[in-house]
C-alpha atoms as a PDB file:
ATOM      1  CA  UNK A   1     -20.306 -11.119  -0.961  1.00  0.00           C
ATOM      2  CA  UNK A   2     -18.139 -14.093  -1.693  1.00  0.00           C
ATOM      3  CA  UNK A   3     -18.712 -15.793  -5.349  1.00  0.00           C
ATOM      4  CA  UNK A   4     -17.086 -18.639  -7.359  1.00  0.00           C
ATOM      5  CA  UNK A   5     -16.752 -16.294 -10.432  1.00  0.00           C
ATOM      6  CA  UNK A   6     -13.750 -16.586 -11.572  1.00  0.00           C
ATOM      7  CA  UNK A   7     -11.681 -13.065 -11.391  1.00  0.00           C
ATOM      8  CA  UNK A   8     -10.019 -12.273 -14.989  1.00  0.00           C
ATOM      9  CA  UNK A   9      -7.347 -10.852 -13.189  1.00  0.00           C
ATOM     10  CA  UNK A  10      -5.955 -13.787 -12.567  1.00  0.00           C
ATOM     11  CA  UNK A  11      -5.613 -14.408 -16.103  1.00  0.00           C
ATOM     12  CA  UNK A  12      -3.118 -11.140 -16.136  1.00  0.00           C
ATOM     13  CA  UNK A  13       0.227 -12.538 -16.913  1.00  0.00           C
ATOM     14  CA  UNK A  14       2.608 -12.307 -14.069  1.00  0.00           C
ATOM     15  CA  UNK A  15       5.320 -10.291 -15.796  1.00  0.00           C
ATOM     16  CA  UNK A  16       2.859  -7.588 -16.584  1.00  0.00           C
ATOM     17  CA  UNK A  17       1.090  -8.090 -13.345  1.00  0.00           C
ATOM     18  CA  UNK A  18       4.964  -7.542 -12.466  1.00  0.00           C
ATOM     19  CA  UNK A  19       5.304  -4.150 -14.465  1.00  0.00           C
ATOM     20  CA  UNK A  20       2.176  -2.473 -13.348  1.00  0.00           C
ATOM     21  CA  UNK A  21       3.385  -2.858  -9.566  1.00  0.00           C
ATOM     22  CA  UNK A  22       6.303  -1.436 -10.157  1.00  0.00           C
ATOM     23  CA  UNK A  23       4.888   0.967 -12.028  1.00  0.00           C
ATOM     24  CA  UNK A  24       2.384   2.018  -9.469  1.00  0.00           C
ATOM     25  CA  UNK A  25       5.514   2.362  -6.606  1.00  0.00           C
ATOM     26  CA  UNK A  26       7.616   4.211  -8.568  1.00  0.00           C
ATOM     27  CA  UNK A  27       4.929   6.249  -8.734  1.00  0.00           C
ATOM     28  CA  UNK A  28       3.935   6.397  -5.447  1.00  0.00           C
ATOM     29  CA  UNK A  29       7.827   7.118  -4.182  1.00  0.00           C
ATOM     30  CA  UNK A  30       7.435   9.950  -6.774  1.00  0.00           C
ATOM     31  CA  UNK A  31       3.895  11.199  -5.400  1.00  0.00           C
ATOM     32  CA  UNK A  32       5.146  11.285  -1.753  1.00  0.00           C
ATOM     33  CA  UNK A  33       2.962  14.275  -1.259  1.00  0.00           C
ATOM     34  CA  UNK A  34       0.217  11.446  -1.391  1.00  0.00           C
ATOM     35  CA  UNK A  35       0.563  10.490   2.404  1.00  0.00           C
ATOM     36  CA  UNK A  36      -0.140   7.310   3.612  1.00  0.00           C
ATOM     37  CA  UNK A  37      -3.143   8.513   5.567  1.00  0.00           C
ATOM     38  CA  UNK A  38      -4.827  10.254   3.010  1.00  0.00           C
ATOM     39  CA  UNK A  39      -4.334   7.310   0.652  1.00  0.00           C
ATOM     40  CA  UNK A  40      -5.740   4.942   4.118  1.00  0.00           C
ATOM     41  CA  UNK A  41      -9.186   7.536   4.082  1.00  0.00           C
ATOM     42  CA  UNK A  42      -9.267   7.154   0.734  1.00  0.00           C
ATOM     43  CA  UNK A  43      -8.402   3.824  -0.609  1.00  0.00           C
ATOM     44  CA  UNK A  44      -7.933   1.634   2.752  1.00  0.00           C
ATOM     45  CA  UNK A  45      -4.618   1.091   1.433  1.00  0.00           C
ATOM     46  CA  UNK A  46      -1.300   2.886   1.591  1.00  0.00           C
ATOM     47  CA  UNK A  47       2.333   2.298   0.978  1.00  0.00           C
ATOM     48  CA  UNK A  48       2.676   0.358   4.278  1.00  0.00           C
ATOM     49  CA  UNK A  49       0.043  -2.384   3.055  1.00  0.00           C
ATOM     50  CA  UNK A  50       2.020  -2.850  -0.162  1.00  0.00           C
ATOM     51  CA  UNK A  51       4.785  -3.850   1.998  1.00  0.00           C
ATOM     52  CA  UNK A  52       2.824  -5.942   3.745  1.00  0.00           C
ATOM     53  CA  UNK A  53       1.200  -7.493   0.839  1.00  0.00           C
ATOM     54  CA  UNK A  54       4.619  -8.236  -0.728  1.00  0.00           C
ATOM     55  CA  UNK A  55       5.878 -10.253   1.949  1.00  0.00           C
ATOM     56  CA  UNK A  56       2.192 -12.084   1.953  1.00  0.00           C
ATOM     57  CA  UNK A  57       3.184 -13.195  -1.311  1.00  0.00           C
ATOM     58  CA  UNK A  58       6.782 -14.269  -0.722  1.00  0.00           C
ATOM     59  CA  UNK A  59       9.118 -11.568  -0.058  1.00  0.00           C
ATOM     60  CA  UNK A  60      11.654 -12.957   2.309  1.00  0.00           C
ATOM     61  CA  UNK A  61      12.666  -9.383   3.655  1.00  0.00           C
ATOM     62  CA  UNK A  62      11.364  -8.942   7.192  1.00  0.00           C
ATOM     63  CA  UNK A  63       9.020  -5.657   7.560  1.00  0.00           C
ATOM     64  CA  UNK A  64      11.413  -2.859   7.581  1.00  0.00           C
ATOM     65  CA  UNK A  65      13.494  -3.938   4.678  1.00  0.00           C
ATOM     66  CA  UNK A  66       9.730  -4.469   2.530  1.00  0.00           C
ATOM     67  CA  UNK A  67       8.753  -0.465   3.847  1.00  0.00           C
ATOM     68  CA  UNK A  68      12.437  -0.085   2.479  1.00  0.00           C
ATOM     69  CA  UNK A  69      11.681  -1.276  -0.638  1.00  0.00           C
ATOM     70  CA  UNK A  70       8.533   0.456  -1.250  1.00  0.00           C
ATOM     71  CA  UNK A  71       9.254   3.642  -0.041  1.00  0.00           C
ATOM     72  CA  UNK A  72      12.645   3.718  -2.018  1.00  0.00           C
ATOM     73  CA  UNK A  73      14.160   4.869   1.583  1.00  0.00           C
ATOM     74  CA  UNK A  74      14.663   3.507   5.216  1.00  0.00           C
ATOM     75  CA  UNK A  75      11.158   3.992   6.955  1.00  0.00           C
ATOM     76  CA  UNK A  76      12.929   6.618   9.842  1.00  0.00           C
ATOM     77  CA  UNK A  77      14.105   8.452   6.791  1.00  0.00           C
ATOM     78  CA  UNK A  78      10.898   8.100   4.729  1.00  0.00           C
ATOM     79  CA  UNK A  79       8.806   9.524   8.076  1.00  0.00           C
ATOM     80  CA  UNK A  80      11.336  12.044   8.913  1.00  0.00           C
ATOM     81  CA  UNK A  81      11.853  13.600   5.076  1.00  0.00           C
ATOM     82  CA  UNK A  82       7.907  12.683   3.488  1.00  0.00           C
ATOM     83  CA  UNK A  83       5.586  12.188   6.624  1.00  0.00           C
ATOM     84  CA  UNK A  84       3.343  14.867   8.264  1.00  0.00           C
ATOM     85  CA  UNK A  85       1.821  14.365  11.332  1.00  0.00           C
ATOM     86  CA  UNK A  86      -1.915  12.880  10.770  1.00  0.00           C
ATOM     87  CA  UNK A  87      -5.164  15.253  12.062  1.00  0.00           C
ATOM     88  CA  UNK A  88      -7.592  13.870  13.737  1.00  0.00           C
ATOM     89  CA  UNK A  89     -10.143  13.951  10.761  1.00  0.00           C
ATOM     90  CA  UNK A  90      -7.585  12.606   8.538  1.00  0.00           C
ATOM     91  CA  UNK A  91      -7.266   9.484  11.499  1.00  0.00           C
ATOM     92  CA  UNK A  92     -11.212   9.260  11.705  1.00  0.00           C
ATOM     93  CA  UNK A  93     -11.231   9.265   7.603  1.00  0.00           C
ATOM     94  CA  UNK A  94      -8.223   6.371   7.939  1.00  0.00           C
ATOM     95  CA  UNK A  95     -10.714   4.612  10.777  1.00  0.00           C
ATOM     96  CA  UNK A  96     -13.953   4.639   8.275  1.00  0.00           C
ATOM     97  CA  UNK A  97     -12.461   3.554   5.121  1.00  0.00           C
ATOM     98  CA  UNK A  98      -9.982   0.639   7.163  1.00  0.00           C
ATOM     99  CA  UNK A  99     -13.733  -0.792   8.333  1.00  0.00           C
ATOM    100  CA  UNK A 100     -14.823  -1.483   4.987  1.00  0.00           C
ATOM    101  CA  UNK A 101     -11.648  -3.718   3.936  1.00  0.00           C
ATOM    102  CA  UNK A 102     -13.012  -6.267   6.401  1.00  0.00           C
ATOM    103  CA  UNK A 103     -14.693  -9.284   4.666  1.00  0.00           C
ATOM    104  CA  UNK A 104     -17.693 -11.066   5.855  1.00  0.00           C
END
């Protein structure tokens, strides 16, 4: 559902918008026992959509040098040291949550 209301988050200033992010990958590079998939079935979000999202909103990094700079790591390292291979429930879990991010 799509509203004018304004969102008071957008009344968070910018440097502790700032901290909170950083915050939250720091923790996440910490928490790599958190995979991306589970956090996908979960949350419809994982690591690789932070990337994403931070060259959305500027980064001038292509995609590889963003994953880099979440995952603390080169992505080939981060799947090769962090990264288990996905089940199939955990995929179907990933597939069901990913359909709710869409907006109507």
């Amino acid at each position: 559902m799509i509203t004018n209301a304004r969102d008071p988050l957008d009344d968070l200033p910018d440097a502790v918008a700032a901290a909170a992010f950083r915050r939250l990958v720091r923790h996440l590079r910490h928490r790599h026992d958190a995979q991306n998939i589970e956090m996908m079935g979960l949350a419809g979000f994982c690591r690789n959509c932070l990337a994403d999202w931070i060259r959305e909103a500027g980064f001038e990094g292509d995609k590889l040098a963003a994953r880099e700079l979440i995952h603390g790591m080169p992505q080939d390292e981060w799947k090769a040291t962090r990264q288990t291979p996905a089940t199939e429930e955990q995929l179907a879990l990933m597939e069901a949550s990913v359909a709710k991010n869409r907006v109507e």
